[in-house]
C-alpha atoms as a PDB file:
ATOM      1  CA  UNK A   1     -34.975 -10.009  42.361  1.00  0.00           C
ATOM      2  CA  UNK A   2     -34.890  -9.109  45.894  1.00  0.00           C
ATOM      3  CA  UNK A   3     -31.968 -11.003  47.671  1.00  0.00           C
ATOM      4  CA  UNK A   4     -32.266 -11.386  51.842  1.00  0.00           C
ATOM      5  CA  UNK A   5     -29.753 -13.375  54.035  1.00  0.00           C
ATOM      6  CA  UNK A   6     -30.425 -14.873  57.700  1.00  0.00           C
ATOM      7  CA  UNK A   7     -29.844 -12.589  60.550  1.00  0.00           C
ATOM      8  CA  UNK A   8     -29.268 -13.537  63.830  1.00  0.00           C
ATOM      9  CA  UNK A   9     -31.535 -11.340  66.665  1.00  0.00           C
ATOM     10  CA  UNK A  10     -28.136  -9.679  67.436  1.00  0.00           C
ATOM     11  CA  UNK A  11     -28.033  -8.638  63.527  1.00  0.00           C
ATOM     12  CA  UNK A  12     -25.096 -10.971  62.596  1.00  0.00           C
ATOM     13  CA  UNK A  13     -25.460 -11.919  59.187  1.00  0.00           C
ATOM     14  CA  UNK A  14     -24.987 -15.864  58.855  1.00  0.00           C
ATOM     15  CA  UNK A  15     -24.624 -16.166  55.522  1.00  0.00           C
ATOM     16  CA  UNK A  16     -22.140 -13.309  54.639  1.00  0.00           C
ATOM     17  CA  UNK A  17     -19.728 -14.526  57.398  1.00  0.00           C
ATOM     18  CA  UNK A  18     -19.790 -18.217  56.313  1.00  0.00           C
ATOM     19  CA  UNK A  19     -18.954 -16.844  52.899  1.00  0.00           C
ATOM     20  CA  UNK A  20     -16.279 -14.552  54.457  1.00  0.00           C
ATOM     21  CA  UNK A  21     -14.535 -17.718  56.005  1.00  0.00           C
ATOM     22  CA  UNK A  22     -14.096 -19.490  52.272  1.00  0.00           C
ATOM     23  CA  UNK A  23     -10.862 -19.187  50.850  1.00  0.00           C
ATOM     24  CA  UNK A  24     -10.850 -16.086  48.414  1.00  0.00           C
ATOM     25  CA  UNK A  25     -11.508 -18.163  45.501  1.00  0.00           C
ATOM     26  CA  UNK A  26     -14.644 -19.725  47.174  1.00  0.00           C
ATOM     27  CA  UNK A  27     -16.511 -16.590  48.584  1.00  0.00           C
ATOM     28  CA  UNK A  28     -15.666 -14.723  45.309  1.00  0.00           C
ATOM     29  CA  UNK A  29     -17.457 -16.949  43.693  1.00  0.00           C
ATOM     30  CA  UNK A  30     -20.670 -17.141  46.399  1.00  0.00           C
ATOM     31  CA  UNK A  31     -20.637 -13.598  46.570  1.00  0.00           C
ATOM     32  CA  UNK A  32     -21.163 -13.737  42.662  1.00  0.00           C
ATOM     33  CA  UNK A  33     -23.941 -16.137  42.808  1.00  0.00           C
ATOM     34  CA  UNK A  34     -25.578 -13.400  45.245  1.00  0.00           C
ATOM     35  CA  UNK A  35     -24.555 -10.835  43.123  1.00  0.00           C
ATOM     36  CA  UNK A  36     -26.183 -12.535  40.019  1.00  0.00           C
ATOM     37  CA  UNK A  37     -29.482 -13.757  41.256  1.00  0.00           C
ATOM     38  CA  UNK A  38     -30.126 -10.140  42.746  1.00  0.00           C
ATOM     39  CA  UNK A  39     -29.520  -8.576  39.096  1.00  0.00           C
ATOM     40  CA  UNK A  40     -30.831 -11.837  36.809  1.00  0.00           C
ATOM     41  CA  UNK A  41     -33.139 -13.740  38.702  1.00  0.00           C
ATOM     42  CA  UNK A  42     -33.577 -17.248  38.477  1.00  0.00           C
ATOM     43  CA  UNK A  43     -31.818 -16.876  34.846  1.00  0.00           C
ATOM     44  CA  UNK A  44     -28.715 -16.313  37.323  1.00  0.00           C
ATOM     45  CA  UNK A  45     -28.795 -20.014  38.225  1.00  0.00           C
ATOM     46  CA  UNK A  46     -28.173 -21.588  34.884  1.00  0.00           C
ATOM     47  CA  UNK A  47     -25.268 -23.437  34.776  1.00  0.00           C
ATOM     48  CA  UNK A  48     -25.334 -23.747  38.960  1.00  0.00           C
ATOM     49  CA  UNK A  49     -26.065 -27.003  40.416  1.00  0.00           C
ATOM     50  CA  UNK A  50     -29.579 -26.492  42.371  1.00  0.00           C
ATOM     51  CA  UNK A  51     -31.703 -29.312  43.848  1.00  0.00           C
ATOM     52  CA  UNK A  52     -35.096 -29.319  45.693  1.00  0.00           C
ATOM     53  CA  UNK A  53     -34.308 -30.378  49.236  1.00  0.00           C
ATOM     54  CA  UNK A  54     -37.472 -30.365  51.004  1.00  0.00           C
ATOM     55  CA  UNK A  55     -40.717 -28.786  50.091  1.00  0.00           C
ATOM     56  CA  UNK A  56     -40.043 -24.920  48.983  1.00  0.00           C
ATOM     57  CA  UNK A  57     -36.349 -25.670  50.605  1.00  0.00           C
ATOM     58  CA  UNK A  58     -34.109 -25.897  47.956  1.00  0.00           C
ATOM     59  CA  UNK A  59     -30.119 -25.391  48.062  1.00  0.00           C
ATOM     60  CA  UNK A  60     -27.602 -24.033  45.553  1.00  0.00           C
ATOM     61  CA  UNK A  61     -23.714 -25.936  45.543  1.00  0.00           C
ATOM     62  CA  UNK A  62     -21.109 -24.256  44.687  1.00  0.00           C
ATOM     63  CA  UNK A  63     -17.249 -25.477  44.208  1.00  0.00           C
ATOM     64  CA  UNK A  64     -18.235 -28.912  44.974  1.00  0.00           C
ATOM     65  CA  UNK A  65     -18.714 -28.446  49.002  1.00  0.00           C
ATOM     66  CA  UNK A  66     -19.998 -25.458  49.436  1.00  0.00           C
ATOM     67  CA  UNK A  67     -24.239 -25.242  50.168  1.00  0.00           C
ATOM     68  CA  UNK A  68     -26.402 -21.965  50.499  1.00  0.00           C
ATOM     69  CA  UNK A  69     -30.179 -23.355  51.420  1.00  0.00           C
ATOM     70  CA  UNK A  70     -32.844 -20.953  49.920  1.00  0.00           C
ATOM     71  CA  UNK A  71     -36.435 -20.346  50.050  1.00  0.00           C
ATOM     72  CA  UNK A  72     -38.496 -18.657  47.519  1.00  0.00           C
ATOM     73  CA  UNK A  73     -41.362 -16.607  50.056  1.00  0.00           C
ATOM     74  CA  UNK A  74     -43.153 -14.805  46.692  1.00  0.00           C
ATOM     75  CA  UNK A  75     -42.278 -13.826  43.322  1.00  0.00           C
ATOM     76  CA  UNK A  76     -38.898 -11.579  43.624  1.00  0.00           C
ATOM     77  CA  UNK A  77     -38.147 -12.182  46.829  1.00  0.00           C
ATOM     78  CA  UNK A  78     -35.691 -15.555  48.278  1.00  0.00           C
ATOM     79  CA  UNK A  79     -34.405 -15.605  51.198  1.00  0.00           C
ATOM     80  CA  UNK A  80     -31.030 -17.273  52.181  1.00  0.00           C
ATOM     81  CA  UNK A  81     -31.368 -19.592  55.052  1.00  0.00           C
ATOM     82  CA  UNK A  82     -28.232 -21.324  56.063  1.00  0.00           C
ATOM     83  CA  UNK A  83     -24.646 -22.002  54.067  1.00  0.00           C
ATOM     84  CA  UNK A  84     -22.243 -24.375  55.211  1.00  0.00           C
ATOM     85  CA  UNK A  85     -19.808 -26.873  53.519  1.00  0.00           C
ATOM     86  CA  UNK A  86     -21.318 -30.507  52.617  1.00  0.00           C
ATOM     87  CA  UNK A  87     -20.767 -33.149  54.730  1.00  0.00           C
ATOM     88  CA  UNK A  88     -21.826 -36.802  55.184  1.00  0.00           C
ATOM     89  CA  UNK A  89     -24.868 -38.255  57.631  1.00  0.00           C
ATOM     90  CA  UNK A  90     -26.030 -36.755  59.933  1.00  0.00           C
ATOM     91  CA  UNK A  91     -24.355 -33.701  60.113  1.00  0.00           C
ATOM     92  CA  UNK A  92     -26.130 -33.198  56.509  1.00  0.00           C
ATOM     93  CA  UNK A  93     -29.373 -33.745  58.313  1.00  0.00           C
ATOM     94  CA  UNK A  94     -28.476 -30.837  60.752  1.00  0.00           C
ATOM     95  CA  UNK A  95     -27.817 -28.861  58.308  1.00  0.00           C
ATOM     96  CA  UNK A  96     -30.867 -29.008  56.296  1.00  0.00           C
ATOM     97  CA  UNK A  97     -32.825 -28.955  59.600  1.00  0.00           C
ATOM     98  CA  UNK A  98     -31.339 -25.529  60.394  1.00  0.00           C
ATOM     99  CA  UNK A  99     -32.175 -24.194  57.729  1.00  0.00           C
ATOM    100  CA  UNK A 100     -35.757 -25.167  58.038  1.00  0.00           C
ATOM    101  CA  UNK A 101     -36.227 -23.441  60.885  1.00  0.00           C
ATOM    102  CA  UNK A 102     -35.020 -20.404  59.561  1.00  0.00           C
ATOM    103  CA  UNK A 103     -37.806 -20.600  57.169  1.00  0.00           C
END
C-alpha cells in the first residue's frame, strides 16, 4: 500500500514532525504503524483502534492520545492528513476540521 503524509507548500512534512515531537516510545510506535500499513495494508490495522470520523475521514489512536486522521483516495493509496494528541471540545473539533481540509 502506498503511504503519503501532508506537506506543507514549503515541503515540511506535518505528520513526520508531530511524530518526531512524541517521546521515543510514542513515535516508535507511530512510525511502526506507518511502517506496517505501507508493507500489510489494511491487515496492518488489526489490533489498532480506528474509527470513522466523518465521511471517508477516518483516524487511527495510538497510546491512548495520540491521533493520525487518514483518508483512503483509491485502492493502495491513503493519505495522512493531520496527527495531533486528543483533546476535549472544541479543540477536537479543530482538529478534525484541519484535517478535512487537507483532504
Amino acid at each position: 500500500m502506498r503511504v503519503f503524509t501532508y506537506h506543507t507548500s514549503g515541503g515540511k512534512d506535518l505528520i513526520l514532525e508531530y511524530l518526531d515531537s512524541l517521546p521515543k516510545d510514542e513515535s516508535a510506535l507511530g512510525y511502526a504503524i506507518i511502517e506496517r500499513l505501507s508493507k500489510q495494508g489494511f491487515d496492518a490495522l488489526e489490533g489498532i483502534t480506528t474509527r470513522q470520523i466523518k465521511g471517508k475521514l477516518w483516524e487511527i489512536k495510538f497510546r491512548a492520545k495520540n491521533r493520525i486522521f487518514y483518508v483512503v483516495v483509491e485502492q493502495g493509496s491513503v493519505y495522512l492528513l493531520h496527527a495531533c494528541k486528543k483533546q476535549k471540545g472544541k479543540a477536537e473539533l479543530f482538529e478534525i476540521e484541519t484535517a478535512e481540509k487537507r483532504m
